[in-house]
Protein backbone atom coordinates (compact mmCIF):
# COMPACT_ATOMS: atom_id res chain seq x y z
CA UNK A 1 0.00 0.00 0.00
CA UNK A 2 1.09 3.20 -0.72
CA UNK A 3 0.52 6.29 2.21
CA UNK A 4 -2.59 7.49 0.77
CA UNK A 5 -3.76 4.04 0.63
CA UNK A 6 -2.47 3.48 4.19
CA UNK A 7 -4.52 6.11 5.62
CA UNK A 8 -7.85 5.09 3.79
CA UNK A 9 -6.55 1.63 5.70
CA UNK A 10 -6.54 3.35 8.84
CA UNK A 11 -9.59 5.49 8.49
CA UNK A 12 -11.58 2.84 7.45
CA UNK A 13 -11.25 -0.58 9.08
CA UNK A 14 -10.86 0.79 12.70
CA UNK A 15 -13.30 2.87 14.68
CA UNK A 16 -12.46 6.61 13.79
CA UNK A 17 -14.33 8.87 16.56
CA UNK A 18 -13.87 11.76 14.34
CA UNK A 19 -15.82 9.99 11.43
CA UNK A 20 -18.20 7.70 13.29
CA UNK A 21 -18.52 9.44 16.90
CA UNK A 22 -19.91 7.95 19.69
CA UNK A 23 -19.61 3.90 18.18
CA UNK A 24 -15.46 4.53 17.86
CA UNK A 25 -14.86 5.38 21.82
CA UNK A 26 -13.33 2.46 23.32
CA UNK A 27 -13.95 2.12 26.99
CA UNK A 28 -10.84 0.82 28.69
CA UNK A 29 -7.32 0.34 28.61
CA UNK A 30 -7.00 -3.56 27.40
CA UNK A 31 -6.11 -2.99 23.48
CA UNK A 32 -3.77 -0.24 24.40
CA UNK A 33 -1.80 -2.44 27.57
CA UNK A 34 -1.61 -5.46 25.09
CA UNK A 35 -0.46 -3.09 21.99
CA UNK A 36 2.02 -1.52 24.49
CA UNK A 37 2.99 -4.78 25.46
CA UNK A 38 3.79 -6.30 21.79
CA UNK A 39 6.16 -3.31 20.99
CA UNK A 40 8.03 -3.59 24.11
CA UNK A 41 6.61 -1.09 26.28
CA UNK A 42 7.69 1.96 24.77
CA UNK A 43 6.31 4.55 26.33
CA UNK A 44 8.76 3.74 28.99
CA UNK A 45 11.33 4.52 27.00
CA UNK A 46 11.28 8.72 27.06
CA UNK A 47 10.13 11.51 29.32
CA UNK A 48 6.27 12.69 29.01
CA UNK A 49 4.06 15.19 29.95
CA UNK A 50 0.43 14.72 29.94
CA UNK A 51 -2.13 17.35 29.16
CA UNK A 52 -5.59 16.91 29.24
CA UNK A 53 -8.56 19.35 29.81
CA UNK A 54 -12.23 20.16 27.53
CA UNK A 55 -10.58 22.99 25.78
CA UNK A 56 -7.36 24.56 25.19
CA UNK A 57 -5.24 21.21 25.25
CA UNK A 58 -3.80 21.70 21.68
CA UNK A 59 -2.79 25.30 22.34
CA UNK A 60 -0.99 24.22 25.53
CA UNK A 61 0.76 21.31 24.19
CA UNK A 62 2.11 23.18 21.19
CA UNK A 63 3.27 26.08 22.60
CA UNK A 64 4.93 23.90 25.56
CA UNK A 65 6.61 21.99 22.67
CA UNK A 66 7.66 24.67 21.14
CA UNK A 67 9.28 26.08 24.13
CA UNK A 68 11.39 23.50 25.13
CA UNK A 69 12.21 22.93 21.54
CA UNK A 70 13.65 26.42 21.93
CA UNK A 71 15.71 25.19 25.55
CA UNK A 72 17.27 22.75 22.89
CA UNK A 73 15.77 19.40 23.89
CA UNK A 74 14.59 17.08 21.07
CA UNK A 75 10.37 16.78 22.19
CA UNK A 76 8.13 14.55 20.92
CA UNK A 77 4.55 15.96 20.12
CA UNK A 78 1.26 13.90 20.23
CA UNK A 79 -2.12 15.05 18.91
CA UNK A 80 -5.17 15.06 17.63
CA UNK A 81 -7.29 15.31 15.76
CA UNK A 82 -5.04 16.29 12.69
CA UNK A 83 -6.66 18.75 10.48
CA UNK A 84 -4.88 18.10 6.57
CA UNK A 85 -2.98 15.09 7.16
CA UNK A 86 -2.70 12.10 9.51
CA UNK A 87 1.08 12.85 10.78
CA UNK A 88 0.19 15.80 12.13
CA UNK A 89 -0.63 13.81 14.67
CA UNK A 90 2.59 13.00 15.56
CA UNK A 91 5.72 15.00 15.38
CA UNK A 92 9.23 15.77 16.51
CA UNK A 93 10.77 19.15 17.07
CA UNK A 94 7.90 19.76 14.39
CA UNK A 95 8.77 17.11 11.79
CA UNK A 96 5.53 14.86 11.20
CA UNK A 97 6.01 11.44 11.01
CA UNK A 98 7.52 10.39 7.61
CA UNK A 99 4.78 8.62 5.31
CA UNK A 100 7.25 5.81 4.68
CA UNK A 101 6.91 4.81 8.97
CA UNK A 102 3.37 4.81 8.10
CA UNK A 103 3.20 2.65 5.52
CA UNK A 104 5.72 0.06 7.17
CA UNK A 105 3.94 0.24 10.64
CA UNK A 106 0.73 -0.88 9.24
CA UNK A 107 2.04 -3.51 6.90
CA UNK A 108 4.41 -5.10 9.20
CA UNK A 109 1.87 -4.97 12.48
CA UNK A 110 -1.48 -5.52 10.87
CA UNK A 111 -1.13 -9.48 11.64
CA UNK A 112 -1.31 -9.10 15.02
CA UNK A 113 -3.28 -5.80 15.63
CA UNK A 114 -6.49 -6.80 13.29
CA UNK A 115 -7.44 -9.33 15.94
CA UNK A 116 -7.39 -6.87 18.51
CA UNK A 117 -9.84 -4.69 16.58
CA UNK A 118 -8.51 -1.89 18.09
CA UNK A 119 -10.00 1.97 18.12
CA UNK A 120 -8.25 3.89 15.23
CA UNK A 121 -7.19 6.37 18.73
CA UNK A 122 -5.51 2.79 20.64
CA UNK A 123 -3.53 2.24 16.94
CA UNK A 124 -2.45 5.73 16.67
CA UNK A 125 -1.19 6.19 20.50
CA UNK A 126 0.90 2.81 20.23
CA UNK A 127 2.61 3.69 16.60
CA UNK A 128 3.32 7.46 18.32
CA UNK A 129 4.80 5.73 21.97
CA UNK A 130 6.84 3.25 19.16
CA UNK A 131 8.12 6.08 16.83
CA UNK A 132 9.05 8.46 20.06
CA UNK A 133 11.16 5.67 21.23
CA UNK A 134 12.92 4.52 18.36
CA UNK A 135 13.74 8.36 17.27
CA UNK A 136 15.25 8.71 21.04
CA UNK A 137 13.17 11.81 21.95
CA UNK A 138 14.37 13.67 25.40
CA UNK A 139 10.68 14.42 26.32
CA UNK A 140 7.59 13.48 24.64
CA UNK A 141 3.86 16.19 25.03
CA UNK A 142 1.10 13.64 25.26
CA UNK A 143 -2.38 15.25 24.75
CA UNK A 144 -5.31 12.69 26.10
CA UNK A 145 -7.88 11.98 23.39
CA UNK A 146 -11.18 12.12 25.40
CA UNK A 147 -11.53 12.16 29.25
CA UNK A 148 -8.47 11.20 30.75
CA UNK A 149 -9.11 7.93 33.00
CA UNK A 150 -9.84 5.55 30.78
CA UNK A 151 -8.29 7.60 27.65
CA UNK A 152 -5.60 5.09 26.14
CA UNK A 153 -2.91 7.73 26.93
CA UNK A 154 -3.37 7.04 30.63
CA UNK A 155 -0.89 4.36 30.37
CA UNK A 156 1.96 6.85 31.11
CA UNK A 157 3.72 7.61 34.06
CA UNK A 158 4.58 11.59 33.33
CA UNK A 159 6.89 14.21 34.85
CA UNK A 160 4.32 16.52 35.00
CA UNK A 161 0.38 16.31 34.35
CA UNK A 162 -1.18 19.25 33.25
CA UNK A 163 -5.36 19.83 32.99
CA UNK A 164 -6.37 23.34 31.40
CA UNK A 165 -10.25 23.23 32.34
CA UNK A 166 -13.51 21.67 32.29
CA UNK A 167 -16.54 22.63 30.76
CA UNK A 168 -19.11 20.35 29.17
CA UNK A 169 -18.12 18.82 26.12
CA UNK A 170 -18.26 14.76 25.51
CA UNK A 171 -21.22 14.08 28.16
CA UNK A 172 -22.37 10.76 26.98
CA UNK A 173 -18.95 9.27 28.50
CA UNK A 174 -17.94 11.74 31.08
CA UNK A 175 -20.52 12.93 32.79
CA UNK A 176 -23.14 15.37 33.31
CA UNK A 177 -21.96 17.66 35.37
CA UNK A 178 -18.37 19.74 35.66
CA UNK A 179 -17.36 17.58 39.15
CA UNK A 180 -17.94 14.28 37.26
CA UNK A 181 -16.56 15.58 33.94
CA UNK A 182 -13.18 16.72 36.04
CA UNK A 183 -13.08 13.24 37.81
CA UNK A 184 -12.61 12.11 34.84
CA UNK A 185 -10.04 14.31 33.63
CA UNK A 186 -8.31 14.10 37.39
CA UNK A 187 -7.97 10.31 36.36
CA UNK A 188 -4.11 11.52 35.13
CA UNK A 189 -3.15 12.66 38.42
CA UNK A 190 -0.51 9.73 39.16
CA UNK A 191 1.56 8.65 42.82
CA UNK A 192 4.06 11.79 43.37
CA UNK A 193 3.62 13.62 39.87
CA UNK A 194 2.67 17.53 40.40
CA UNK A 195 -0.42 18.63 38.53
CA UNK A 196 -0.75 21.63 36.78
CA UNK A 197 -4.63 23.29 36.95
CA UNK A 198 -5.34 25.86 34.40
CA UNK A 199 -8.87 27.28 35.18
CA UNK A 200 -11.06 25.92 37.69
CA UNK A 201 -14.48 26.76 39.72
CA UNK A 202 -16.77 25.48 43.25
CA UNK A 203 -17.57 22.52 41.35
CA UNK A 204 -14.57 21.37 40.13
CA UNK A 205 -11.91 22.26 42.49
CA UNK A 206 -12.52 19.42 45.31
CA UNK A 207 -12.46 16.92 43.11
CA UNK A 208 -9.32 17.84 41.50
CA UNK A 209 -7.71 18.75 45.60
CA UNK A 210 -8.84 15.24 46.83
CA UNK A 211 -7.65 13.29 43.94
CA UNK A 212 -4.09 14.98 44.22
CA UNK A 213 -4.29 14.21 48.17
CA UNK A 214 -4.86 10.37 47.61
CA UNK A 215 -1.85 10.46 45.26
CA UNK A 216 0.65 12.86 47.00
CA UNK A 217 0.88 14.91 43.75
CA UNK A 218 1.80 18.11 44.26
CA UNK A 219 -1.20 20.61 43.24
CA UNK A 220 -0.19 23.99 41.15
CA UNK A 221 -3.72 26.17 40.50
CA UNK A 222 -2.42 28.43 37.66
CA UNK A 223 -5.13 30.73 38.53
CA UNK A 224 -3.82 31.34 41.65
CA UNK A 225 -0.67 32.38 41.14
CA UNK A 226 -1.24 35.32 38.96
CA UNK A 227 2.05 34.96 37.04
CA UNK A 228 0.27 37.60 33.92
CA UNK A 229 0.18 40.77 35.40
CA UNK A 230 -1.97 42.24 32.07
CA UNK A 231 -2.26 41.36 28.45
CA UNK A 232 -3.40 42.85 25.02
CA UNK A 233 -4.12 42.08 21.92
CA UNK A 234 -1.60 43.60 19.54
CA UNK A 235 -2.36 45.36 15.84
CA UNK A 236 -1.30 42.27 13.87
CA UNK A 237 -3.32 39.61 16.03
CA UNK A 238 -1.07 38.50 18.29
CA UNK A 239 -1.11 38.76 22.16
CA UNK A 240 1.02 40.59 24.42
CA UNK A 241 1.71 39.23 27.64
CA UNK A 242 3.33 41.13 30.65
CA UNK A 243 4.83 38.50 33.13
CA UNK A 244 5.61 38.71 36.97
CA UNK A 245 9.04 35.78 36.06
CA UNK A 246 9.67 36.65 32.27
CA UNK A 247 9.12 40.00 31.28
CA UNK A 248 7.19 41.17 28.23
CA UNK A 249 6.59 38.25 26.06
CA UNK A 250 4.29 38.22 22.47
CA UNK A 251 2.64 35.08 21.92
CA UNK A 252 1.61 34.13 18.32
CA UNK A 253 -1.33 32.40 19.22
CA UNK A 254 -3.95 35.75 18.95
CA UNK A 255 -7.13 34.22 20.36
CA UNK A 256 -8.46 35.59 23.63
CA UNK A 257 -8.72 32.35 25.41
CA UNK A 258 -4.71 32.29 25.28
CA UNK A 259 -4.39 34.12 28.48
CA UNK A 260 -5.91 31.16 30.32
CA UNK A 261 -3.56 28.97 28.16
CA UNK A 262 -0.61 31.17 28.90
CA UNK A 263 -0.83 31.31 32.70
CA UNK A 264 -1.14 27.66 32.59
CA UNK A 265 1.89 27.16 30.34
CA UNK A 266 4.01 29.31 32.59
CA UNK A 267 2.90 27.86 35.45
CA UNK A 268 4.02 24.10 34.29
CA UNK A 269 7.18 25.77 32.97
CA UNK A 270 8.00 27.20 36.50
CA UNK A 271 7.21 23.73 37.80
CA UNK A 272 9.64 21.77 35.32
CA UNK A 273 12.62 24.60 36.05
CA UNK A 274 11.82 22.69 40.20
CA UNK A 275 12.40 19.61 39.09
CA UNK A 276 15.69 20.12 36.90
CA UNK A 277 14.88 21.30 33.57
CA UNK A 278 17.52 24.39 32.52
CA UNK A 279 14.39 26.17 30.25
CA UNK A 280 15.87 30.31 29.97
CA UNK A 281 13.72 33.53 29.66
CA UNK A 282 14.74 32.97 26.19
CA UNK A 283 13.70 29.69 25.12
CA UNK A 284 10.30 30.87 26.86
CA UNK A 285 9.44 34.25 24.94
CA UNK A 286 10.74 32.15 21.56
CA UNK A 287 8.49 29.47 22.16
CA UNK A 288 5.45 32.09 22.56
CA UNK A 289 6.61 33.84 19.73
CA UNK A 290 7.31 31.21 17.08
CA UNK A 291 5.04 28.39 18.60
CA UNK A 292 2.93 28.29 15.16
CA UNK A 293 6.68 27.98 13.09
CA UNK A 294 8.11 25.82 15.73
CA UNK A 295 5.08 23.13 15.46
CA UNK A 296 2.80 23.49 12.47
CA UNK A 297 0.22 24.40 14.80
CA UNK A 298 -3.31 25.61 12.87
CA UNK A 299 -6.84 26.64 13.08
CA UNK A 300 -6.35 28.53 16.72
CA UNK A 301 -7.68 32.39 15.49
CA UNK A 302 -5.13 31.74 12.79
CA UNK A 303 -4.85 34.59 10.57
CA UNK A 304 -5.09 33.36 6.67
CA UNK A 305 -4.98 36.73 5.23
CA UNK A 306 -5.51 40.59 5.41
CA UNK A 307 -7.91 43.06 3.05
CA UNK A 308 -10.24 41.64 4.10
CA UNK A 309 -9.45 39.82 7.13
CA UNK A 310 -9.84 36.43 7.32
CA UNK A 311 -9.34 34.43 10.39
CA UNK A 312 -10.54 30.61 11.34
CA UNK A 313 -10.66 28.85 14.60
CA UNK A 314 -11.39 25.37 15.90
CA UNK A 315 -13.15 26.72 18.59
CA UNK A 316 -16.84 23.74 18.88
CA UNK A 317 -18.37 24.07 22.15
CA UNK A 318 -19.83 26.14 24.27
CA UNK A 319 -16.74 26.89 26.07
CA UNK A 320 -14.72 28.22 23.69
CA UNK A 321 -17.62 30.13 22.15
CA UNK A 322 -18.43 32.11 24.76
CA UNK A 323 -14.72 33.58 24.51
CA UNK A 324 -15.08 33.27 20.40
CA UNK A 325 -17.96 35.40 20.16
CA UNK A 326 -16.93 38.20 22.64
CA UNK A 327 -13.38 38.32 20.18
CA UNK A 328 -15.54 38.57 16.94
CA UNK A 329 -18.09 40.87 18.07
CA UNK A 330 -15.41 43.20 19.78
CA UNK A 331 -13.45 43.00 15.72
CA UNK A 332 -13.29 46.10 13.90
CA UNK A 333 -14.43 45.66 10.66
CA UNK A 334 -17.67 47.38 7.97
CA UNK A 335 -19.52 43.84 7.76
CA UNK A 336 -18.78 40.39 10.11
CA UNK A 337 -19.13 37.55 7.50
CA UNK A 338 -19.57 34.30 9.00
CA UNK A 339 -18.85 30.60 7.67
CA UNK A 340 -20.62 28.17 10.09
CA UNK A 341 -21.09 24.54 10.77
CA UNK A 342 -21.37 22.12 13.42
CA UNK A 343 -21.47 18.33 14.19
CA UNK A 344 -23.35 16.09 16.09
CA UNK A 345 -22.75 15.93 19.44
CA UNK A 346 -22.09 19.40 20.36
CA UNK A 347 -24.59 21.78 21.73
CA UNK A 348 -25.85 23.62 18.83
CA UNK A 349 -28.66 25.42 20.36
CA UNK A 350 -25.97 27.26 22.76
CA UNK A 351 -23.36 28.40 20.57
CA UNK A 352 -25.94 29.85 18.00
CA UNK A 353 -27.55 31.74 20.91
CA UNK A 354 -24.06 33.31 21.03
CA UNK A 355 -23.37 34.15 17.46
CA UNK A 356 -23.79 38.56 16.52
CA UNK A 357 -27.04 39.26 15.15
CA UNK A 358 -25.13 41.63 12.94
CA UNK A 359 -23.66 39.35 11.00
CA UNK A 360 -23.80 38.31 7.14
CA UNK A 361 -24.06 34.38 7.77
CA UNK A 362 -22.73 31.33 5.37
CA UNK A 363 -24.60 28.28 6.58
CA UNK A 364 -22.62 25.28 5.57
CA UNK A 365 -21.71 21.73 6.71
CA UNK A 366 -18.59 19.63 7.10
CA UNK A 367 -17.30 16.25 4.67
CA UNK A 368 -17.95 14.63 7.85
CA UNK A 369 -20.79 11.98 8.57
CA UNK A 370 -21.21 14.01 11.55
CA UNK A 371 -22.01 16.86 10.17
CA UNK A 372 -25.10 18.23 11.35
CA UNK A 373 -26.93 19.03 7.94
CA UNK A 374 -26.56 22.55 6.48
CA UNK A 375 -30.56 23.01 6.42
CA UNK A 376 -30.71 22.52 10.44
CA UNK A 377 -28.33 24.75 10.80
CA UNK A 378 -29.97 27.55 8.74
CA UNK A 379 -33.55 26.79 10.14
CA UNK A 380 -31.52 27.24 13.94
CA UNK A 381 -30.22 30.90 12.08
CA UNK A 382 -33.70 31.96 10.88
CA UNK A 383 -35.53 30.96 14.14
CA UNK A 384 -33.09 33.46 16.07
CA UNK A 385 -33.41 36.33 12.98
CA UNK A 386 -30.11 35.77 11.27
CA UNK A 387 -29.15 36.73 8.19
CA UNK A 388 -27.46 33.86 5.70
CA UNK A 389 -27.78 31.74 2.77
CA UNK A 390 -26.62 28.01 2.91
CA UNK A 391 -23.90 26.08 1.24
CA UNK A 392 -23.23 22.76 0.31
CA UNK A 393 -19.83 22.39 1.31
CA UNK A 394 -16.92 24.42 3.10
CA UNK A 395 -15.36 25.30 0.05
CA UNK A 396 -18.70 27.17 -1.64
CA UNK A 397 -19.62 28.64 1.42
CA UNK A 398 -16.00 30.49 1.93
CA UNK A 399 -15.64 31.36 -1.75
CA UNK A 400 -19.15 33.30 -1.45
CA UNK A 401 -17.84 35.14 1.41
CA UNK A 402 -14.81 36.06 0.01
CA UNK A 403 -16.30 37.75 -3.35
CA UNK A 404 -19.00 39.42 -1.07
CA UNK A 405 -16.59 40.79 1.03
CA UNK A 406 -15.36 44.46 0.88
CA UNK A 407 -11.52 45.34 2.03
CA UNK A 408 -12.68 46.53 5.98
CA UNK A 409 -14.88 42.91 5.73
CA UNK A 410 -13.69 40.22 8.76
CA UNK A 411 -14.47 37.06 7.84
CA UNK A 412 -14.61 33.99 10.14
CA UNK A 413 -14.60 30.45 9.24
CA UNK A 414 -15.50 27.91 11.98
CA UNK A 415 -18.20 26.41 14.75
CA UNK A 416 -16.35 22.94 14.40
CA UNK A 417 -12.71 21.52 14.02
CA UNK A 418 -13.98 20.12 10.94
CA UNK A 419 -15.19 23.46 8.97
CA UNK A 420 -11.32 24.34 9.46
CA UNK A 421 -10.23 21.26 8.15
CA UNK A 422 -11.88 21.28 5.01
CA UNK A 423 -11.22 24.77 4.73
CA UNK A 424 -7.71 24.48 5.12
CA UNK A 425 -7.48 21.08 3.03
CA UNK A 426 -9.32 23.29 0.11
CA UNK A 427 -6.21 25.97 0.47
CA UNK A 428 -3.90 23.68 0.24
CA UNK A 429 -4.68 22.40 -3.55
């Protein structure tokens, strides 16, 4: 098989939750112990740290890469979901995975993994834990897939656990309400490792104390320790960060909900400096600076051009709406143009309650089974009076916008990870 053929392999004889949803989510860590097992337990074999939280995991793991790329270590990167291309998925000082280790991964494991059936999430972990190893990586970032507890990650012992927040997101398997969610996600916490808390509230900050208690882990609230004295957004879209430990930094990442992220990164950087890691002022502010360069990171308020704006962000639940309609109303601009879509189990009725009313509106839909159709989501726009004409597909709907649009226009593309992706797969012919 050739890569392209590998993938199709991939995508289509094991349970993709990004393609199928709920059916693909594997309860349990069985598949991933006895995968783990066959390759000689490599995730033994390198440092890790875990990050795991409902929103703001990518930004976090990227930008933590990126920094201790910068300190000069060799780091590992594990993610998902990819938006282009399967090896984003995993990388190396921001190399993906080559297509070749693809290919040869599936052709000489299949025999004993196709028994297994195995989640297309439990494959994916075990070739990233057996590529880290053999490529001798000083520290690996592990982002957990869904949940944390019984996510197929949880088979690492880390230096440091980080979780960023919780909101509702994923409810059918973790829970109905923000404690149960967060036990859940507090399912990382291991014997002795410090945890890193990004945002937390009453609900969801006994669960995460008690859980580090049982375990001896030392607890670090990021909110607490108020290590951003004040931020801004600068002209270009970036942010501007002014730190009690590190001075004035600018962080590429431009969406609002990077503050939380950056108090959270600084905070677990503070806590690997404790236990040994030589990480300078330097290597920090580069790493914020250059984290998009550094990683290949995309789709967080990611700027694809100017005259008119144009910006896109994987922003899908409630969550990281409330913060991505604030940043879009507050955007100067003559008309908002907005390409929308969503998929099936997110909360559809909530986020369109947040979108401006004075907006021109693209209704479209994902290439995803999960799409939720394109003529739900414009009945949902005309039952709350807003203005838009559907779209059959990402492409149609953004290529509309763009010829409507005047130079002082901002146009957004998002409302699911998956909008982005085709967007971004469309300019990329």
């Amino acid at each position: 098989m050739n890569y392209k053929e590998t993938t199709e392999y991939l995508f289509n004889s094991t349970p993709v939750f990004e393609h199928v949803g709920a059916s693909a989510y594997k309860e349990g860590l069985s598949n991933t112990i006895a995968l783990d097992e066959h390759f000689g337990n490599p995730h033994r074999q390198f440092k890790t740290i875990h990050v795991a939280g409902t929103n703001g995991k990518g930004s976090v793991s990227h930008t933590l890469a990126a920094i201790l790329q910068s300190a000069g270590m060799r780091v590992g990167l594990y993610t998902s979901p990819h938006l282009i291309d399967f090896r984003e998925r995993i990388r190396i000082n921001g190399t993906p995975i080559s297509e070749q280790y693809v290919i040869d991964f599936v052709e000489q494991e299949r025999s004993f993994f196709e028994p297994l059936h195995p989640s297309f999430f439990e494959l994916t972990t075990a070739m990233a834990f057996k590529y880290f190893a053999e490529q001798h990586v000083d520290i690996a970032i592990i982002e957990v897939g869904l949940g944390g507890r019984l996510d197929c990650t949880n088979i690492i012992t880390p230096l440091l656990s980080i979780i960023t927040n919780i909101s509702f997101d994923h409810t059918q398997f973790l829970g109905n309400t923000l404690a149960k969610i967060a036990g859940e996600k507090a399912g990382i916490i291991k014997n002795n490792v410090p945890v890193i808390i990004g945002e937390y509230n009453a609900d969801t900050r006994p669960v995460f104390e008690q859980k580090a208690n049982e375990l001896s882990a030392p607890i670090h609230f990021a909110a607490d320790e108020q290590l951003i004295k004040d931020y801004h957004t600068t002209d270009d879209g970036k942010m501007y960060y002014f730190t009690n430990d590190y001075g004035e930094i600018t962080g590429q990442l431009g969406g609002q909900c990077q503050q939380l992220n950056a108090a959270t990164i600084l905070c677990a950087i503070n806590e690997l400096k404790n236990i040994g890691f030589n990480i300078s002022e330097d290597a920090v502010k580069r790493g914020f600076t250059n984290v998009a360069d550094l990683t290949c990171l995309m789709g967080r308020w990611q700027r694809l051009q100017i005259n008119p704006l144009v910006i896109c962000d994987t922003g899908h639940n409630v969550a990281g709406w409330q913060l991505l309609s604030k940043q879009i109303k507050q955007q100067k601009c003559h008309t908002r143009r907005i390409v929308f879509g969503m998929v099936d189990d997110k909360d559809l009725e909530h986020v369109m309650n947040m979108l401006p009313v004075d907006a021109q509106y693209y209704w479209t839909q994902a290439s995803t089974h999960r799409a939720i159709p394109v003529e739900k989501i414009e009945s949902e726009g005309i039952k709350r009076n807003l203005k838009g004409v559907r779209f059959a597909n990402v492409e149609q709907a953004y290529k509309a916008a763009l010829t409507d649009a005047a130079t002082d226009d901002f146009i957004f593309i998002g409302g699911s990870s998956y909008i982005v992706a085709d967007l971004l797969t469309f300019l990329k012919k």
